[in-house]
N, C-alpha and C. Protein backbone atom coordinates (compact mmCIF):
# COMPACT_ATOMS: atom_id res chain seq x y z
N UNK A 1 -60.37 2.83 -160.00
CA UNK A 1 -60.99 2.11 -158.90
C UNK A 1 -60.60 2.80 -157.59
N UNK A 2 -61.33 3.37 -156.78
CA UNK A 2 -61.31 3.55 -155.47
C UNK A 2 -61.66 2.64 -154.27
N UNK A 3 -60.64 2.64 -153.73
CA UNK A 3 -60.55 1.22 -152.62
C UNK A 3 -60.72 2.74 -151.18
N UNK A 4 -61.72 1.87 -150.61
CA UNK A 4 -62.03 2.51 -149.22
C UNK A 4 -62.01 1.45 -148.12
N UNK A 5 -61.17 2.18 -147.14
CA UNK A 5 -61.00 1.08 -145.67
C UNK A 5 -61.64 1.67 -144.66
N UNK A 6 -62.66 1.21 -144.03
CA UNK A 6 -63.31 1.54 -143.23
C UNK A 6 -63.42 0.66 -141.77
N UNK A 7 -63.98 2.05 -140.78
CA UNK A 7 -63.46 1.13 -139.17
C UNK A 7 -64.78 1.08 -138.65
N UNK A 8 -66.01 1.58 -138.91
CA UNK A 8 -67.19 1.27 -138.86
C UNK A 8 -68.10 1.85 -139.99
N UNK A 9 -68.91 1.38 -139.94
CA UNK A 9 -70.13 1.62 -140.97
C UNK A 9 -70.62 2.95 -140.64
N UNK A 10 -70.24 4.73 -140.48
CA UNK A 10 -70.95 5.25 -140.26
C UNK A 10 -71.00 6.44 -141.30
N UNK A 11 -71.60 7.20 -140.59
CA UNK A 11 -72.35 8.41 -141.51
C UNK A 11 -71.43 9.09 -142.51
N UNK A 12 -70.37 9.02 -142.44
CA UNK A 12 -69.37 9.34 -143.87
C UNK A 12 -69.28 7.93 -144.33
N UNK A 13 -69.05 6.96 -144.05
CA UNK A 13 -69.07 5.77 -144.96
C UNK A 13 -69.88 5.90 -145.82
N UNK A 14 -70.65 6.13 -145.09
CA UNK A 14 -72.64 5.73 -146.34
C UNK A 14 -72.26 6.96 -147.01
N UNK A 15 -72.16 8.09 -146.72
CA UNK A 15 -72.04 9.34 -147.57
C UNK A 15 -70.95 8.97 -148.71
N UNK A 16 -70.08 8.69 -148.41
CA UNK A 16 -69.21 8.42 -149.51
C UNK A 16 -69.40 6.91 -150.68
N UNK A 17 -69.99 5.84 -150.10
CA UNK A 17 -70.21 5.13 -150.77
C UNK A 17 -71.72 5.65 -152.03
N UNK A 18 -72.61 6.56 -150.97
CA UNK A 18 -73.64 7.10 -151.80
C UNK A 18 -72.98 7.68 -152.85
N UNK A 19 -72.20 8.76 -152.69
CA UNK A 19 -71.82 9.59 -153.74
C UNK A 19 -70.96 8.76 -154.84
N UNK A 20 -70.19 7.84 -154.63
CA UNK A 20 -69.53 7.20 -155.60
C UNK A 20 -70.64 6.43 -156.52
N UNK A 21 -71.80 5.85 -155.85
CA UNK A 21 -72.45 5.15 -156.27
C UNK A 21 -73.42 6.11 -157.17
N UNK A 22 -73.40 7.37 -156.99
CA UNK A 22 -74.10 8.39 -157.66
C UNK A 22 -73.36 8.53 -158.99
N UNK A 23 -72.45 8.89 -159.00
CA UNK A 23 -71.43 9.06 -159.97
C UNK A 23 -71.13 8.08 -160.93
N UNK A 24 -71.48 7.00 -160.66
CA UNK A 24 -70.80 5.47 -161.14
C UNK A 24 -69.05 5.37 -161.44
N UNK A 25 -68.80 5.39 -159.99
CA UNK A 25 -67.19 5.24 -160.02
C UNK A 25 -67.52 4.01 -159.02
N UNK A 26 -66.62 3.32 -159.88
CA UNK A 26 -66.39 1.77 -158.80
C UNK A 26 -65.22 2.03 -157.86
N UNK A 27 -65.87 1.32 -156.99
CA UNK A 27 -64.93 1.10 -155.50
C UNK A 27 -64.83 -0.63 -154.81
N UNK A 28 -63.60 -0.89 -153.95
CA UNK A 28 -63.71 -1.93 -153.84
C UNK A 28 -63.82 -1.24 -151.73
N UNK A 29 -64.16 -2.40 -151.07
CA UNK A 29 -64.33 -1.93 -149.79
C UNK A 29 -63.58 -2.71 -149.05
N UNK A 30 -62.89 -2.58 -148.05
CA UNK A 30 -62.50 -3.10 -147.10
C UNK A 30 -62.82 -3.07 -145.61
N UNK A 31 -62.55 -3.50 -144.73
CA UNK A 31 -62.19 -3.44 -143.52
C UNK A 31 -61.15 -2.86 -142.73
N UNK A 32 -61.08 -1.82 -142.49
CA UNK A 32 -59.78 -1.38 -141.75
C UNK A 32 -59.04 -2.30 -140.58
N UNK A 33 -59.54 -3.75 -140.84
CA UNK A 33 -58.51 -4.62 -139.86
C UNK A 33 -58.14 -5.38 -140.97
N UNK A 34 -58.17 -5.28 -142.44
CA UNK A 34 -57.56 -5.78 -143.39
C UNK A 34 -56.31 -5.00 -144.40
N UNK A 35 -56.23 -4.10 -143.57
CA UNK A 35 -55.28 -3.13 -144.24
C UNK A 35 -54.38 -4.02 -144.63
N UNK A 36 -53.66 -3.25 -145.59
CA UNK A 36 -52.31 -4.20 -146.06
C UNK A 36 -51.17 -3.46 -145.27
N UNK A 37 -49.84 -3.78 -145.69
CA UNK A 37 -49.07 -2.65 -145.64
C UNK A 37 -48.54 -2.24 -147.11
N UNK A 38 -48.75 -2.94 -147.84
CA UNK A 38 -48.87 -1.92 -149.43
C UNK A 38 -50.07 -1.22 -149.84
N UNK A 39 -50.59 -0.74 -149.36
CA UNK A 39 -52.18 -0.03 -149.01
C UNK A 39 -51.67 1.16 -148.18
N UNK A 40 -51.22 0.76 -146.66
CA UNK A 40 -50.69 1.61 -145.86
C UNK A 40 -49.73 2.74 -146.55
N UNK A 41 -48.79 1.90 -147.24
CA UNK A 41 -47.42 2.57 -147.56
C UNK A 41 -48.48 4.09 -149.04
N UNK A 42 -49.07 3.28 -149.67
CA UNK A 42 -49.89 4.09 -150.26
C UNK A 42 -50.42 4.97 -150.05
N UNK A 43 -50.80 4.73 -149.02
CA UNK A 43 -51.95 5.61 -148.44
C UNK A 43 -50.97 7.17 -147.95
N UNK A 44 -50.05 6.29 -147.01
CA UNK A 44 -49.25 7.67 -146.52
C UNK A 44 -48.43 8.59 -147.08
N UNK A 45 -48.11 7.43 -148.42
CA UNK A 45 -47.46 8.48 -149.58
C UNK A 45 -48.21 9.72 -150.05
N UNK A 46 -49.74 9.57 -150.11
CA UNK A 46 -50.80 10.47 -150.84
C UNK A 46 -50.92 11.89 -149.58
N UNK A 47 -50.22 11.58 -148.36
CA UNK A 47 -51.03 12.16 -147.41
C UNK A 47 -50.06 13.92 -147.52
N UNK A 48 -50.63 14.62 -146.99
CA UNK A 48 -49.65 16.47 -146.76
C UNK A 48 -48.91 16.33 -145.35
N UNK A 49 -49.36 15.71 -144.22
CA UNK A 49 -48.61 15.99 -143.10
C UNK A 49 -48.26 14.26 -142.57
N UNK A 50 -48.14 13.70 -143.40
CA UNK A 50 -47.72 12.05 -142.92
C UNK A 50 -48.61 11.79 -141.99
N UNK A 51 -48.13 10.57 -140.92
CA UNK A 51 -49.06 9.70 -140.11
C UNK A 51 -49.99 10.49 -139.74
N UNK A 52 -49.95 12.13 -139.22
CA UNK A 52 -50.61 12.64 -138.32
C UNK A 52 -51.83 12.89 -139.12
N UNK A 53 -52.03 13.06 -140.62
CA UNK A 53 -53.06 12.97 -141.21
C UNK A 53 -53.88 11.78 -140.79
N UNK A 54 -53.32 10.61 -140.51
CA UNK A 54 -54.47 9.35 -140.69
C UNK A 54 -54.74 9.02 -139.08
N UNK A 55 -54.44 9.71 -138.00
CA UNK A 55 -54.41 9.20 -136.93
C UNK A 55 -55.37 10.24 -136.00
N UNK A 56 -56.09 8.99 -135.18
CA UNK A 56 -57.51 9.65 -134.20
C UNK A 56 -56.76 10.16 -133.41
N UNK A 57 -57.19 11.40 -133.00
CA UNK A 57 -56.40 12.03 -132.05
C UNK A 57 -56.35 11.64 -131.38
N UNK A 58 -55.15 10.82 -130.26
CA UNK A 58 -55.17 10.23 -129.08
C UNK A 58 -54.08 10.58 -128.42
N UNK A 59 -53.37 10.72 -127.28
CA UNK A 59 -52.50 10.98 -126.62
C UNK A 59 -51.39 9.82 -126.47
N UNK A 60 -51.89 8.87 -126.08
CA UNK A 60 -51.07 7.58 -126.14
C UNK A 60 -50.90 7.30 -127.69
N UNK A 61 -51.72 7.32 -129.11
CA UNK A 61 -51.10 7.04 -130.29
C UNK A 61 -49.82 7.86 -130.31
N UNK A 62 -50.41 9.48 -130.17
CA UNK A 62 -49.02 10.26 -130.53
C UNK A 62 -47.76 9.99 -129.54
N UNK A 63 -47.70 8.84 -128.60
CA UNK A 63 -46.28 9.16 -128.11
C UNK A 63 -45.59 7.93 -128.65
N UNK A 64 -46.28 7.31 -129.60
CA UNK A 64 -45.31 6.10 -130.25
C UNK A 64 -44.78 6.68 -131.09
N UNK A 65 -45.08 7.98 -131.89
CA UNK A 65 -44.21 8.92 -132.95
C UNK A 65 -42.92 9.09 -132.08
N UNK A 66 -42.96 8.65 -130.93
CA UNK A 66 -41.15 9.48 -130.01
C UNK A 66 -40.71 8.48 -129.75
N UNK A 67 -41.31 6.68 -129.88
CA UNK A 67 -40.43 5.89 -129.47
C UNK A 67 -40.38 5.00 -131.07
N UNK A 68 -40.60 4.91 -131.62
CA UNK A 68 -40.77 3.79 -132.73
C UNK A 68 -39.65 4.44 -134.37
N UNK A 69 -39.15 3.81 -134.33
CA UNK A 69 -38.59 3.87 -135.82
C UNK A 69 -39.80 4.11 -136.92
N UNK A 70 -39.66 4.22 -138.07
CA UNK A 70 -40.96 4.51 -139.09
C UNK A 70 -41.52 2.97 -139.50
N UNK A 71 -40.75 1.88 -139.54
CA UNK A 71 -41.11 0.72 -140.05
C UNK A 71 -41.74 0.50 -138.83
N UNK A 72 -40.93 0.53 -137.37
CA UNK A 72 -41.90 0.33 -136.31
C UNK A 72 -43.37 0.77 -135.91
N UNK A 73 -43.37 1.83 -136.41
CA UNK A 73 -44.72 2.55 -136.40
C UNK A 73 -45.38 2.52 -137.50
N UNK A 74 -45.18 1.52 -138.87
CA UNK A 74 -46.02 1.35 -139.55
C UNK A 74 -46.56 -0.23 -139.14
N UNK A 75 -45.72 -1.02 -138.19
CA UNK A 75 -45.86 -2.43 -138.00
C UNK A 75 -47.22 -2.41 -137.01
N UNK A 76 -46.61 -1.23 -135.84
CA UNK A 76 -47.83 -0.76 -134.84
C UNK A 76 -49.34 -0.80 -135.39
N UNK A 77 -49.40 0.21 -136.30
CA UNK A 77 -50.29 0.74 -136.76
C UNK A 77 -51.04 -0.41 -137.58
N UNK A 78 -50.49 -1.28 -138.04
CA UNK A 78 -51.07 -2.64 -138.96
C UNK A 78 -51.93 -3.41 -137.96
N UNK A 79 -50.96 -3.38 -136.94
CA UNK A 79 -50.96 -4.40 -135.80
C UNK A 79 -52.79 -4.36 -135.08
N UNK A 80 -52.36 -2.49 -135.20
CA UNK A 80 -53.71 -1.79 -134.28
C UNK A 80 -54.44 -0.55 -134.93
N UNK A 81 -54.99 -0.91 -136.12
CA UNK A 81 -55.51 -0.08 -137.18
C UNK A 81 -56.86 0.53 -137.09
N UNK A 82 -57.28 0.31 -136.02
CA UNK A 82 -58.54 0.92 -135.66
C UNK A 82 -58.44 2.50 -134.94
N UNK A 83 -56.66 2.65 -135.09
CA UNK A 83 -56.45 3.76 -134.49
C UNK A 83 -56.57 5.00 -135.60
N UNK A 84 -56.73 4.83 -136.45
CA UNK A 84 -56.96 5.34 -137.65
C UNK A 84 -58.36 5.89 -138.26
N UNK A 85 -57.85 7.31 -138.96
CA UNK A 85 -59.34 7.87 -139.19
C UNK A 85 -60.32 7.21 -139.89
N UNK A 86 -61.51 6.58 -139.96
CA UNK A 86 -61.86 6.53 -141.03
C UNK A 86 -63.16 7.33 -141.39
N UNK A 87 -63.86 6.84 -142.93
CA UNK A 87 -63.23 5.66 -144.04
C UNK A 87 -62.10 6.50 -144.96
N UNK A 88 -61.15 5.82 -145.12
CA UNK A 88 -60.08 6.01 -145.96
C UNK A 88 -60.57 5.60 -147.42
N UNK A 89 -60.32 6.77 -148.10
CA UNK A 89 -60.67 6.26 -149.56
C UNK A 89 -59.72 6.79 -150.64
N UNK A 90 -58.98 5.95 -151.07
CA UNK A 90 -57.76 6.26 -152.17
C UNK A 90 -57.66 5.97 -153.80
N UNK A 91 -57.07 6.54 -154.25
CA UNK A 91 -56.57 5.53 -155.60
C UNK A 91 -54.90 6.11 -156.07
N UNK A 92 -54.42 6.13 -156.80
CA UNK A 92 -53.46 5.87 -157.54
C UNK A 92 -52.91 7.42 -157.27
N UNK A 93 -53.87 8.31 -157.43
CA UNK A 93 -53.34 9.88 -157.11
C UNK A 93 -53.75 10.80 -155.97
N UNK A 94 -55.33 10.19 -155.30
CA UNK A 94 -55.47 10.92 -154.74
C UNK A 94 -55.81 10.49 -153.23
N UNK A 95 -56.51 11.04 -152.20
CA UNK A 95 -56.57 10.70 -150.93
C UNK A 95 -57.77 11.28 -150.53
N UNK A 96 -58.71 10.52 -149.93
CA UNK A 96 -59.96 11.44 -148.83
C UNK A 96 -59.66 10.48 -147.52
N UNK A 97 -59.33 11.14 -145.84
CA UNK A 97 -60.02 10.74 -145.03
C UNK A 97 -61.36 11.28 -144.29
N UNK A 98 -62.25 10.38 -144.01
CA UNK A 98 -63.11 11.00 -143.60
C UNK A 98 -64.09 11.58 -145.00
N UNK A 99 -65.27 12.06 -145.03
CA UNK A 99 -66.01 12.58 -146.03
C UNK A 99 -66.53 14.10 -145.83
N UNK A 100 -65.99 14.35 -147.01
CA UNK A 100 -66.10 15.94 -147.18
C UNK A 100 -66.76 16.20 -148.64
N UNK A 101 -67.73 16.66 -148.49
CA UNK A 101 -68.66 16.65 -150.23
C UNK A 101 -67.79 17.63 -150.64
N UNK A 102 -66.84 18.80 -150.48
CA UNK A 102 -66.07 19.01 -151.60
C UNK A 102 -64.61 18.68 -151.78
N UNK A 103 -64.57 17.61 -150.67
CA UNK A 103 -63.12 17.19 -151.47
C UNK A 103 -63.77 16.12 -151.96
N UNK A 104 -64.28 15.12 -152.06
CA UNK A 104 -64.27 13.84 -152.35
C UNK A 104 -64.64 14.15 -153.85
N UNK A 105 -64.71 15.31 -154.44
CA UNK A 105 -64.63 15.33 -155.69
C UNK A 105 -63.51 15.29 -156.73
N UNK A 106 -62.32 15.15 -156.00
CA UNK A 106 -61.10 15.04 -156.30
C UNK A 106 -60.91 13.39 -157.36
N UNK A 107 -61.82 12.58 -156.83
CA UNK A 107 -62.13 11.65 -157.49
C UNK A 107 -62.58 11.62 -158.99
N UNK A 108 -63.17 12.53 -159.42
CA UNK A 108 -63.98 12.77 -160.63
C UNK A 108 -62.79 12.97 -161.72
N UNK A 109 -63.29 12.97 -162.97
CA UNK A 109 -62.25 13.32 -164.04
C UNK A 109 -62.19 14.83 -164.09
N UNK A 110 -61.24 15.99 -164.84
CA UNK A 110 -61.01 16.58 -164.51
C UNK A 110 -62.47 17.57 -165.89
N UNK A 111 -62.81 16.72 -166.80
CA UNK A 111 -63.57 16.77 -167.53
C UNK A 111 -64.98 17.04 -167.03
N UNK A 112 -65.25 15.89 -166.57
CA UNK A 112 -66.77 15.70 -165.67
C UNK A 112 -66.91 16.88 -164.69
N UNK A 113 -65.71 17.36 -163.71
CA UNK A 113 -65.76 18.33 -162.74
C UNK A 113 -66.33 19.77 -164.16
N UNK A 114 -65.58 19.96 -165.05
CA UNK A 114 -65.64 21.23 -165.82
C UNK A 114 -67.28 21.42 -166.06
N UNK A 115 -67.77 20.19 -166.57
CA UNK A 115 -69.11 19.66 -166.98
C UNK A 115 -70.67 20.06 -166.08
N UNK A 116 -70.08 19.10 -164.46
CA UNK A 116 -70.70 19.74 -163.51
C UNK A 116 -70.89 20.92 -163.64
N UNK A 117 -69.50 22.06 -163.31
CA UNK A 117 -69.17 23.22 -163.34
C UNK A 117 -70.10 23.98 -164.25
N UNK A 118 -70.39 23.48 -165.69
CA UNK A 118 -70.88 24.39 -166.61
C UNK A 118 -72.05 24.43 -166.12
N UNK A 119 -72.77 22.75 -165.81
CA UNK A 119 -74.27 23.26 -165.60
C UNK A 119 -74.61 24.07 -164.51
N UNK A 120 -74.14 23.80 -162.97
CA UNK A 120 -73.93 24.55 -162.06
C UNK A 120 -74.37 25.84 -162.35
N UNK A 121 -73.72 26.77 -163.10
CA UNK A 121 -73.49 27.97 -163.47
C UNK A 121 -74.68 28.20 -164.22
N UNK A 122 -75.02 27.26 -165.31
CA UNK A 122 -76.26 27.66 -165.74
C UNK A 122 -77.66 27.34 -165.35
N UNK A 123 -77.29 26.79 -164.52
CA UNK A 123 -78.76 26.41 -163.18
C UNK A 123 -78.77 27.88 -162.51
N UNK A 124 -77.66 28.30 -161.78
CA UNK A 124 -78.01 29.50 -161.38
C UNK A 124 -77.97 30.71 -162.18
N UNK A 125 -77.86 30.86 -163.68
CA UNK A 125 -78.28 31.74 -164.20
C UNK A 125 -79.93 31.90 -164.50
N UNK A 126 -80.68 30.66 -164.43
CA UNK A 126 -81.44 29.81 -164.91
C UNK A 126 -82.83 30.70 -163.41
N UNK A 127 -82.11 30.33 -162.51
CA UNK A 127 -82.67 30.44 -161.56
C UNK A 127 -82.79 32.27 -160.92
N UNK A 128 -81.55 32.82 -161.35
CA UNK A 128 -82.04 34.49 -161.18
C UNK A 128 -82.54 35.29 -162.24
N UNK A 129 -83.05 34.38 -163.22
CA UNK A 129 -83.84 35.14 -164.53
C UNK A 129 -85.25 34.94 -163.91
């Protein structure tokens, strides 16, 4: 199950809900003013460069990284979660913010990707004969 938190309805939302819905991978949806903080804590575990992955570039967000303890700046961030990229879409191993048609394939089994892969390859053999 992929749970996505989103801060408005826009053009990667729909892109990503399309593609899941293409695929038939269930997702549950949220609101990014419903975040949890066991969601949060999740989320940032999955991430490569911590908070700075999930955060809109802003000048005033980044100077609470110099005053806040980490619990403090995860309380912040609950508090005021719209500061955050979205749509966030996670599960158990992996992470997309934002929508990217080739990461969000990270989602797929590792099977189905090979599968794709084969036909792929033979579409374009298919196609320079």
């Amino acid at each position: 199950m992929i749970n996505i938190y989103y801060n408005t309805k826009n053009h990667g939302f729909y892109r990503t809900i399309e593609w899941l819905e293409y695929h038939q991978i269930s997702y549950n949806i949220k609101p990014i003013l419903q975040l949890t903080r066991e969601d949060f804590l999740k989320i940032l575990s999955l991430t490569d460069n911590g908070f700075e992955d999930l955060f809109s570039v802003r000048k005033v967000h980044k100077q609470a990284f110099d005053i806040y303890t980490m619990n403090q700046l995860i309380d912040y961030i609950l508090e005021n979660p719209k500061m955050l990229k979205a749509p966030i879409a996670f599960n158990e191993k992996h992470l997309l913010i934002g929508y990217d048609a080739g990461e969000i394939r990270v989602f797929l089994s590792r099977n189905h990707r090979k599968e794709e892969l084969k036909l792929t390859k033979n579409r374009i053999k298919f196609e320079n004969t």
